[in-house]
Structure formats: structure tokens, C-alpha cells
Protein backbone atom coordinates (compact mmCIF):
# COMPACT_ATOMS: atom_id res chain seq x y z
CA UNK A 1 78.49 61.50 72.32
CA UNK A 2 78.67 57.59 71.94
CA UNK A 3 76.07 55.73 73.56
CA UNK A 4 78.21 52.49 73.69
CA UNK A 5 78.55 51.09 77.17
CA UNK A 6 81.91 49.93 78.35
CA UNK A 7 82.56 45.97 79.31
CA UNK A 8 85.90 44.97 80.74
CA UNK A 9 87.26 44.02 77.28
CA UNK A 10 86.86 47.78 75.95
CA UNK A 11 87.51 48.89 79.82
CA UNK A 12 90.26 47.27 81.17
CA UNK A 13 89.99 49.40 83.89
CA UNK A 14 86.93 48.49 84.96
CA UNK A 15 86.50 46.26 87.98
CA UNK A 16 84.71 42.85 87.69
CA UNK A 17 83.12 40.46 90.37
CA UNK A 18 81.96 36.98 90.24
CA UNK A 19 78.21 37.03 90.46
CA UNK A 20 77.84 33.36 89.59
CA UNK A 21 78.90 30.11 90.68
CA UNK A 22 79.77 27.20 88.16
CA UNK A 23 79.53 23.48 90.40
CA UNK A 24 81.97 20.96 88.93
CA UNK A 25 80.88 17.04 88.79
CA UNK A 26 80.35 15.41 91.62
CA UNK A 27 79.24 12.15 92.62
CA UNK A 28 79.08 9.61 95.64
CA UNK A 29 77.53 5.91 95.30
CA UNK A 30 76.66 3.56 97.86
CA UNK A 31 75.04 -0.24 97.49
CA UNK A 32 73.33 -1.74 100.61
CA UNK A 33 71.18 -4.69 100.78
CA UNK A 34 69.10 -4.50 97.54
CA UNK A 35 69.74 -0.48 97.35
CA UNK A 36 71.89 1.58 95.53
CA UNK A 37 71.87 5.21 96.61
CA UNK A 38 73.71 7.61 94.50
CA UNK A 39 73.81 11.61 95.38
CA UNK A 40 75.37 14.14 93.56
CA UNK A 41 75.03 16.66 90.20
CA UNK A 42 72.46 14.85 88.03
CA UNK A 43 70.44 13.09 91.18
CA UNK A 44 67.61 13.32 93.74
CA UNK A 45 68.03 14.79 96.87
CA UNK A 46 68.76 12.07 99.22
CA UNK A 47 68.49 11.79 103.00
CA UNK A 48 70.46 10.03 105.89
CA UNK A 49 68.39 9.00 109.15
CA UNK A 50 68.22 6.96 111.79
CA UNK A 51 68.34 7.23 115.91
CA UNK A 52 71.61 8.64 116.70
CA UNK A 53 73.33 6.05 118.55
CA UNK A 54 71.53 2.69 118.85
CA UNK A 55 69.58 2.31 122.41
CA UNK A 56 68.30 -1.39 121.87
CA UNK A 57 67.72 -3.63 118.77
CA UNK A 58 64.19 -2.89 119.20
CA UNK A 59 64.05 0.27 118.70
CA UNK A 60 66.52 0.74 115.56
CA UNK A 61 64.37 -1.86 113.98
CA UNK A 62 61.21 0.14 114.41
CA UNK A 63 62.83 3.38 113.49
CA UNK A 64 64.21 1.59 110.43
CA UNK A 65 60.78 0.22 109.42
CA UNK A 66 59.13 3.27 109.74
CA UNK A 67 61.77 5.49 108.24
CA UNK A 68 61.90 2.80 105.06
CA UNK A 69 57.89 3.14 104.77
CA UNK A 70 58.03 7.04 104.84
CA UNK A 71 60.81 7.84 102.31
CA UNK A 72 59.30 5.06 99.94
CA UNK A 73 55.76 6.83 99.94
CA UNK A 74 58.10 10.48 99.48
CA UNK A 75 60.22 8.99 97.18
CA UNK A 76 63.30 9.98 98.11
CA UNK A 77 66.45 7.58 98.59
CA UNK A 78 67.25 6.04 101.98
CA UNK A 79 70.37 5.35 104.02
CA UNK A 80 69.91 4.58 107.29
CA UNK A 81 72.41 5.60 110.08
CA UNK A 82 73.06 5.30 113.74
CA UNK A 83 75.90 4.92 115.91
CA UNK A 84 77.37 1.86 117.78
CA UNK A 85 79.21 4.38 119.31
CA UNK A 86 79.36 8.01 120.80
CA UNK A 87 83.32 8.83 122.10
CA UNK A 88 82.08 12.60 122.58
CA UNK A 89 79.30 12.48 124.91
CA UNK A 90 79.04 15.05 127.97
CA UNK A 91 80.05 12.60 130.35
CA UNK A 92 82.28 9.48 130.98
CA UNK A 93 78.71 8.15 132.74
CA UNK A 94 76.37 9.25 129.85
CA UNK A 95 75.85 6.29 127.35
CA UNK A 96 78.38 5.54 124.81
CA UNK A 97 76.18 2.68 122.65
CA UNK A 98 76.28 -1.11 122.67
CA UNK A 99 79.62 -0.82 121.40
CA UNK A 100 81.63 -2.92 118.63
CA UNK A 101 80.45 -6.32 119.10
CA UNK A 102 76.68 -5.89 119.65
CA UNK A 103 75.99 -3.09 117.57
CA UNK A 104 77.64 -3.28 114.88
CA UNK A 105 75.81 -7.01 114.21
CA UNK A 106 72.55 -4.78 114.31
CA UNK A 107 73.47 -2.36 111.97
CA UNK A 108 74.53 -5.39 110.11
CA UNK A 109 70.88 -6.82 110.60
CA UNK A 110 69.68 -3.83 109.47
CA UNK A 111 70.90 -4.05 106.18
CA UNK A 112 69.79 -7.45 105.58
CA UNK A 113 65.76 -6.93 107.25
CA UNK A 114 65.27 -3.73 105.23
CA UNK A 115 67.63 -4.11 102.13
CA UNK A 116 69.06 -0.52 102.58
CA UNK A 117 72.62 0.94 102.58
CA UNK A 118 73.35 1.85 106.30
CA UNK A 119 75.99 4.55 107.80
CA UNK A 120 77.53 4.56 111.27
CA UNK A 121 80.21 6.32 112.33
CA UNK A 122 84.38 5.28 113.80
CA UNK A 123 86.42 7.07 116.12
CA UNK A 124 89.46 5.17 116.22
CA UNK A 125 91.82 3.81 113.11
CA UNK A 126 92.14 0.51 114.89
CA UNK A 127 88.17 0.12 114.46
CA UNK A 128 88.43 0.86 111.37
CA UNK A 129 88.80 -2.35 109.56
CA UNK A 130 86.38 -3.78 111.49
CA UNK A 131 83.48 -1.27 110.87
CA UNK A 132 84.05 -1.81 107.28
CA UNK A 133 83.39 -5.06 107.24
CA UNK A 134 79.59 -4.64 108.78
CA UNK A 135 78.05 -1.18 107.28
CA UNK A 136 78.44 0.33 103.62
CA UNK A 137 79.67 3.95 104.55
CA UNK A 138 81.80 5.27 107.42
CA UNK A 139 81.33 8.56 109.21
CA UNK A 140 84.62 10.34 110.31
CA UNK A 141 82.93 12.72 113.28
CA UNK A 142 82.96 16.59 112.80
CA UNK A 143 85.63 16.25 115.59
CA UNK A 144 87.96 14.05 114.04
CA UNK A 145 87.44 15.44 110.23
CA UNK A 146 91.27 16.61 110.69
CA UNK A 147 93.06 13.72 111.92
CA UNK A 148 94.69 12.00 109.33
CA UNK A 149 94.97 8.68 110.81
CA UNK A 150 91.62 8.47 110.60
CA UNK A 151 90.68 9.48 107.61
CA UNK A 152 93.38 8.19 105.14
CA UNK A 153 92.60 4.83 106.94
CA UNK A 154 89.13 5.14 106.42
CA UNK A 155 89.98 6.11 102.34
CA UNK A 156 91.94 2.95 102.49
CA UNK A 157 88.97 0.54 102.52
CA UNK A 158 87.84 1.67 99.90
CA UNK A 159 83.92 1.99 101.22
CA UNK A 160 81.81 5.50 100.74
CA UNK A 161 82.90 8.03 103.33
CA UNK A 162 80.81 11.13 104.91
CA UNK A 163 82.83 13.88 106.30
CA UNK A 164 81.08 15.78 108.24
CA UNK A 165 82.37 19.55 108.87
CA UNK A 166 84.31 20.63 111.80
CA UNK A 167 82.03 23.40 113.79
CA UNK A 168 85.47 25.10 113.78
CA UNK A 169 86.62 25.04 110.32
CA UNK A 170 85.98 26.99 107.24
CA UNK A 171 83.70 25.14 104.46
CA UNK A 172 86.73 25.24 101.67
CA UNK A 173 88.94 23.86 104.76
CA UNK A 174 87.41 20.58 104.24
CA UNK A 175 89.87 20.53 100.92
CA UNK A 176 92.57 18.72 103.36
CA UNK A 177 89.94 16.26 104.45
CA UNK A 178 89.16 15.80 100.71
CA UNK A 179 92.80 15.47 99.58
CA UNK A 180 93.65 12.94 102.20
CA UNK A 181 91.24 11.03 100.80
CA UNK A 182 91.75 11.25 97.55
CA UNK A 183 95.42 10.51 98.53
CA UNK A 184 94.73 6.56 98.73
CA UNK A 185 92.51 6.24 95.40
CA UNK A 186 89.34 6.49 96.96
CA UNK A 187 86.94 9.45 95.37
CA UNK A 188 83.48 7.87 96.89
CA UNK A 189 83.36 10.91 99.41
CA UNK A 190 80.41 13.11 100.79
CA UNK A 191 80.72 16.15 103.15
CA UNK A 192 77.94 17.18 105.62
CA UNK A 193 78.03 20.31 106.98
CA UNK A 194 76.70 20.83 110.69
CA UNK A 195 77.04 24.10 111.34
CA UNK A 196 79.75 26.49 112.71
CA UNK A 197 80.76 27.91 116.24
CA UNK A 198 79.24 31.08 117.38
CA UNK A 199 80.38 32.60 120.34
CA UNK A 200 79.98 29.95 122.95
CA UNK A 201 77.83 26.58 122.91
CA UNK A 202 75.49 27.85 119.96
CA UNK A 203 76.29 26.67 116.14
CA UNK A 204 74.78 28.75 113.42
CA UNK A 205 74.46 27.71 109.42
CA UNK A 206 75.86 29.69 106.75
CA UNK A 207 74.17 28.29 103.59
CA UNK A 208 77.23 29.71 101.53
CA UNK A 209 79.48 26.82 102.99
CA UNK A 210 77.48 24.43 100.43
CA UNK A 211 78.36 25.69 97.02
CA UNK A 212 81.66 26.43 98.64
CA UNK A 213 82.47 22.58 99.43
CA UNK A 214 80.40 21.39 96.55
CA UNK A 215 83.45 23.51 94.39
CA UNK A 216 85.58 20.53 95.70
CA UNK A 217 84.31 18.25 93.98
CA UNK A 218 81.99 16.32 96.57
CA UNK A 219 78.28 16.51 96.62
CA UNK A 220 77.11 18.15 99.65
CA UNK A 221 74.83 17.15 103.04
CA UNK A 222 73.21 19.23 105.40
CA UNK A 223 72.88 18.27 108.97
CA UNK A 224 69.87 20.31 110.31
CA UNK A 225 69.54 17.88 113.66
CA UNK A 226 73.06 18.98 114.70
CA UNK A 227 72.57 22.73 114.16
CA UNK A 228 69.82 22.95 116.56
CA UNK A 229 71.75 21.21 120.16
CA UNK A 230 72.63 23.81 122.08
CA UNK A 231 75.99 22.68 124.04
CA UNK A 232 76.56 22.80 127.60
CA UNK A 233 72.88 21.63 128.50
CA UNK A 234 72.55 18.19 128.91
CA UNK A 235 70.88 16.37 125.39
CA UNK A 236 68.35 14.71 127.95
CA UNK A 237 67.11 18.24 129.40
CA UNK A 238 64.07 19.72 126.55
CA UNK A 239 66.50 23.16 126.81
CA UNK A 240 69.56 21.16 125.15
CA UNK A 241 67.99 21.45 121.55
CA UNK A 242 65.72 23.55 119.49
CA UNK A 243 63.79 21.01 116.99
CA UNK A 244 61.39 23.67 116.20
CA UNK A 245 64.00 25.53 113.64
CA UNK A 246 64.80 21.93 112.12
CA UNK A 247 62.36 22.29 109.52
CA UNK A 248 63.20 26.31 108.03
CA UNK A 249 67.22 25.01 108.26
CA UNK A 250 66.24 22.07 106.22
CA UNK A 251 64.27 24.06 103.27
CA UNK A 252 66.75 26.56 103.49
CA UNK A 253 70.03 24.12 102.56
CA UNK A 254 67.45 22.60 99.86
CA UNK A 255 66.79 25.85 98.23
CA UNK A 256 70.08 26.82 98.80
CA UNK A 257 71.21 23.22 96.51
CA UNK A 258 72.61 21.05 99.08
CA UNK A 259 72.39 17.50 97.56
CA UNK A 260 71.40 15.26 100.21
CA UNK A 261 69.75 15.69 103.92
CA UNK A 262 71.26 14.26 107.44
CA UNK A 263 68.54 14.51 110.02
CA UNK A 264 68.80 12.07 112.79
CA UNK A 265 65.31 11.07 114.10
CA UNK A 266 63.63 8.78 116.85
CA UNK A 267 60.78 7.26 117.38
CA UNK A 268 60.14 9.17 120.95
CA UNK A 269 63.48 11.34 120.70
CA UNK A 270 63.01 12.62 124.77
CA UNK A 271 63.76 8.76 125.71
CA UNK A 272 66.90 8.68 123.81
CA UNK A 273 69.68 7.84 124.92
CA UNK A 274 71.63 10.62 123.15
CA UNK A 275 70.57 14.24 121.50
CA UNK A 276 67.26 13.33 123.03
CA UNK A 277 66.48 17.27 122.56
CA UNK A 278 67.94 17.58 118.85
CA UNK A 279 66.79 14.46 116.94
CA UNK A 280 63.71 14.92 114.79
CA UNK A 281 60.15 12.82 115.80
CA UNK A 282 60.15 10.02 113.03
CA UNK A 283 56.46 10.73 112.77
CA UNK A 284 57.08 14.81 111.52
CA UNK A 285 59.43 12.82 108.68
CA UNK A 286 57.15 12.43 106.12
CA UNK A 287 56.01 15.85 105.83
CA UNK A 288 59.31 17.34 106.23
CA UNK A 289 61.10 15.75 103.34
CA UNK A 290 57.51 16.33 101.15
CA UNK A 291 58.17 19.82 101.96
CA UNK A 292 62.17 19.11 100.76
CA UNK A 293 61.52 17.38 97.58
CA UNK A 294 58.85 20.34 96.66
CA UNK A 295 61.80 23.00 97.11
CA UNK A 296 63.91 20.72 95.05
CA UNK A 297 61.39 20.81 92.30
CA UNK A 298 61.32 24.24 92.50
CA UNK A 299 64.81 24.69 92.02
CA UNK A 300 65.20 22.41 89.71
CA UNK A 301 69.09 21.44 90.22
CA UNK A 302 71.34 22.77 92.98
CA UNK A 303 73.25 23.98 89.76
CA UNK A 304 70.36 26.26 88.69
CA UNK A 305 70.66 28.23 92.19
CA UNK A 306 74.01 29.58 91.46
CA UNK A 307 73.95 30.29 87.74
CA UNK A 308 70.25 32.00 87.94
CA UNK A 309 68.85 29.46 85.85
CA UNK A 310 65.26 28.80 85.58
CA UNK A 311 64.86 27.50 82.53
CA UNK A 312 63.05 23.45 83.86
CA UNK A 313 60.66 26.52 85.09
């Protein structure tokens, strides 16, 4: 009796599966101020932070200070974001931001105090222009990753884009987002996933929707901070969010090779004027993203998680 073992080459009957995944290159670059932040195959994990919509000069300036002094002692690369901003709040009377000509001006300030890229995000392809001219990346909102208005207009400027996921779309969806795009020449793109809908007013994370966009071609951001609101409840009542599973959603997209981190965060988030009950305490940064980098190191490369490899072990 032969003791050879079959393969699918001697087999061809046998059935095969794909028990690895293979990430292509990807890459996304931004410049700000006297930083250059670039995220992708190759690179650090990276984080995006700030308040999420700006409640007074003030206060983004002391969230920005502090956030610049923490990720400097971690040693992970910065950009700051917050919103002039928010067309989907709750409520026509909730607040909506400073709006175009006052906030923008502070992001813009921002910029030039700390010497870091900054993010904010557009609603409208009449803004468009106009945004680009103040901040280094524009955010096309989960809601609006589908309208191509938007985003081809957005491509068209030619700045770094972040796409963050629809809560109700499939990860390798997002390859329409991508294509539009890609469409007007512009390839500086990042996608942020933010979870998905489950059943009513609850998102969940499925970890598998970062290798699965990452196989687009973009490097990949998770959004832990948007996971955790639970919709329906007012952002201002405690009930509206569950910080406290921030920080195992977080280590979990790390280990699971996301490339960069979104996690909005406040210097007293229950006085915001938006996801008060979702956005992290600035002051639990620090030893969050120690925590991240340390489950980077331990993988290695979001590469290694797919492929098995442990050879920088």
C-alpha cells in the first residue's frame, strides 16, 4: 500500500480552500504643518483624534495640545480631526458646529500652533472646494460614502481622503467608493471602518471587514469611538454610548492588522457638544495606544496576521 499522501496536483479531485490571505501594497500620505504622516504596508500604526465636532476654540486647542504631548511620548503618528460640522445629528436643535467660516479658520489654526496634519469632515460638494483649501484630508461621512457627487469631487482636489464605511454596506462594497476615486487620478485614499448594523440602533465589528478592504488596495482604519454609540438615545444621556468596550475593540482591530486607529476623544467628553457618551477621555489616551503599539509589536505587520507568519518573533 503506498504511503504517499494526495495534494490537489496528484488529486484533482480533491477540494481546496484558501486558508491564507496575501495584502497587496497599500499606501496613504498626508503633510500638515511640519508633519508628514504616512500609513499603510511597511508603516506604524497611526491614529486619528480629536473632539468630534469643535465646541469652542478653547477647547480644540487644549485637546490638540494634549493629544500632540501624548502620542509624541507613545510614539505613534498624529492627525488631528474634528468637525466644523455635524449634518446628521438627532435633532434640527442639537448643535451642528461653528460652521464654515469660524471653524474651519480653527482647524486651520490648528495646523499652524501644533505643526500637525488635521482631518475634518464635508457633507456637501459645494463645500468642497472650500474645505480643501483649510485642512490636509477630507472625511466623506459613513452616510454619504455612496454618493458620488461627493466623493469624485472630493478625489478631484487632489488632497488625502478617509472613507469611512457605511454601517449598511459590506466591507468589499467600499470597492465603488474606491473606484470613484481612483476615477479622477487621485490614489491618496484611506477607509475606516465603523462598524455594521445589527438589528436596530446597535452596530457590531466584524474584524474580517479589515483584510477584506485592505485587499483593495487602501490601508485600513478602525473607528472604535463609533462602534460603541448606541442610536436612538440621545449622545448627551451616559446610556447613548458604551466607552467601556472602546479599549478590547481597539486591541482587537490591532491584532487583527488594521493600519491606523480613529478614536475621537475629549477633554471632559459628558460636556460635549456631540457623542458626549462615545468619545474617549483624552486622559485614558496614553495608555490605550501603549497598549496598541504593544499588540502591533507583537504582530509584527498586519501582513504577518494573515499569512501565519511569525518569523520578526
Amino acid at each position: 500500500m503506498s504511503n504517499t499522501t494526495s495534494t490537489p496536483e496528484t488529486n484533482p479531485a480533491r477540494k481546496t480552500r484558501q486558508e491564507t490571505v496575501d495584502l497587496p501594497a497599500r499606501r496613504f500620505e498626508v503633510e500638515g504643518g511640519k508633519t508628514k504622516v504616512v500609513v499603510g504596508d511597511g508603516q506604524p500604526l497611526a491614529v486619528i483624534s480629536g473632539p468630534c465636532v469643535i465646541d469652542s476654540k478653547e477647547m480644540i486647542f487644549e485637546a490638540a495640545r494634549r493629544l500632540v504631548d501624548i502620542t509624541q511620548r507613545v510614539g505613534i503618528p498624529l492627525i488631528f480631526k474634528s468637525s466644523y460640522e455635524k449634518d446628521n445629528r438627532g435633532s434640527e436643535k442639537n448643535w451642528k458646529g461653528p460652521m464654515a467660516e469660524e471653524g474651519l479658520k480653527i482647524l486651520a489654526s490648528v495646523r499652524k500652533e501644533f505643526g500637525i496634519p488635521v482631518l475634518t469632515d464635508v457633507h456637501r460638494v459645494e463645500d468642497v472646494k472650500m474645505v480643501a483649501e483649510f485642512v490636509d484630508v477630507l472625511q466623506i461621512p459613513a452616510y454619504m460614502c455612496q454618493q458620488t457627487s461627493l466623493v469624485v469631487a472630493c478625489g478631484e482636489t487632489g488632497k488625502a481622503i478617509n472613507v469611512k464605511k457605511g454601517q449598511f454596506l459590506a466591507p468589499e462594497t467600499m470597492d465603488s467608493a474606491v473606484s470613484k476615486i481612483r476615477s479622477t487620478g487621485n490614489k491618496n485614499l484611506l477607509l475606516t471602518e465603523r462598524g455594521a448594523c445589527f438589528g436596530y440602533n446597535r452596530l457590531v465589528a466584524d474584524m474580517r471587514s479589515i483584510p477584506v478592504m485592505q485587499t483593495l488596495g487602501a490601508p485600513v482604519c478602525f473607528d472604535a469611538t463609533h462602534v460603541v454609540r448606541l442610536y436612538g438615545i440621545s449622545s448627551a444621556d451616559p446610556a447613548g454610548g458604551e466607552p467601556r468596550f472602546v479599549p478590547h475593540l481597539t486591541l482587537g482591530a490591532v491584532a487583527a492588522g488594521c493600519d491606523a486607529l480613529f478614536l475621537e476623544a475629549h477633554p471632559d467628553p459628558m460636556s460635549a457638544k456631540c457623542d458626549a457618551a462615545s468619545q474617549m477621555q483624552i486622559s485614558n489616551m496614553e495608555a490605550l495606544l501603549k497598549m496598541a503599539v504593544a499588540v502591533r509589536k507583537a504582530i509584527g505587520k498586519p501582513e504577518n496576521v494573515g499569512t501565519f507568519s511569525a518569523s520578526h518573533l
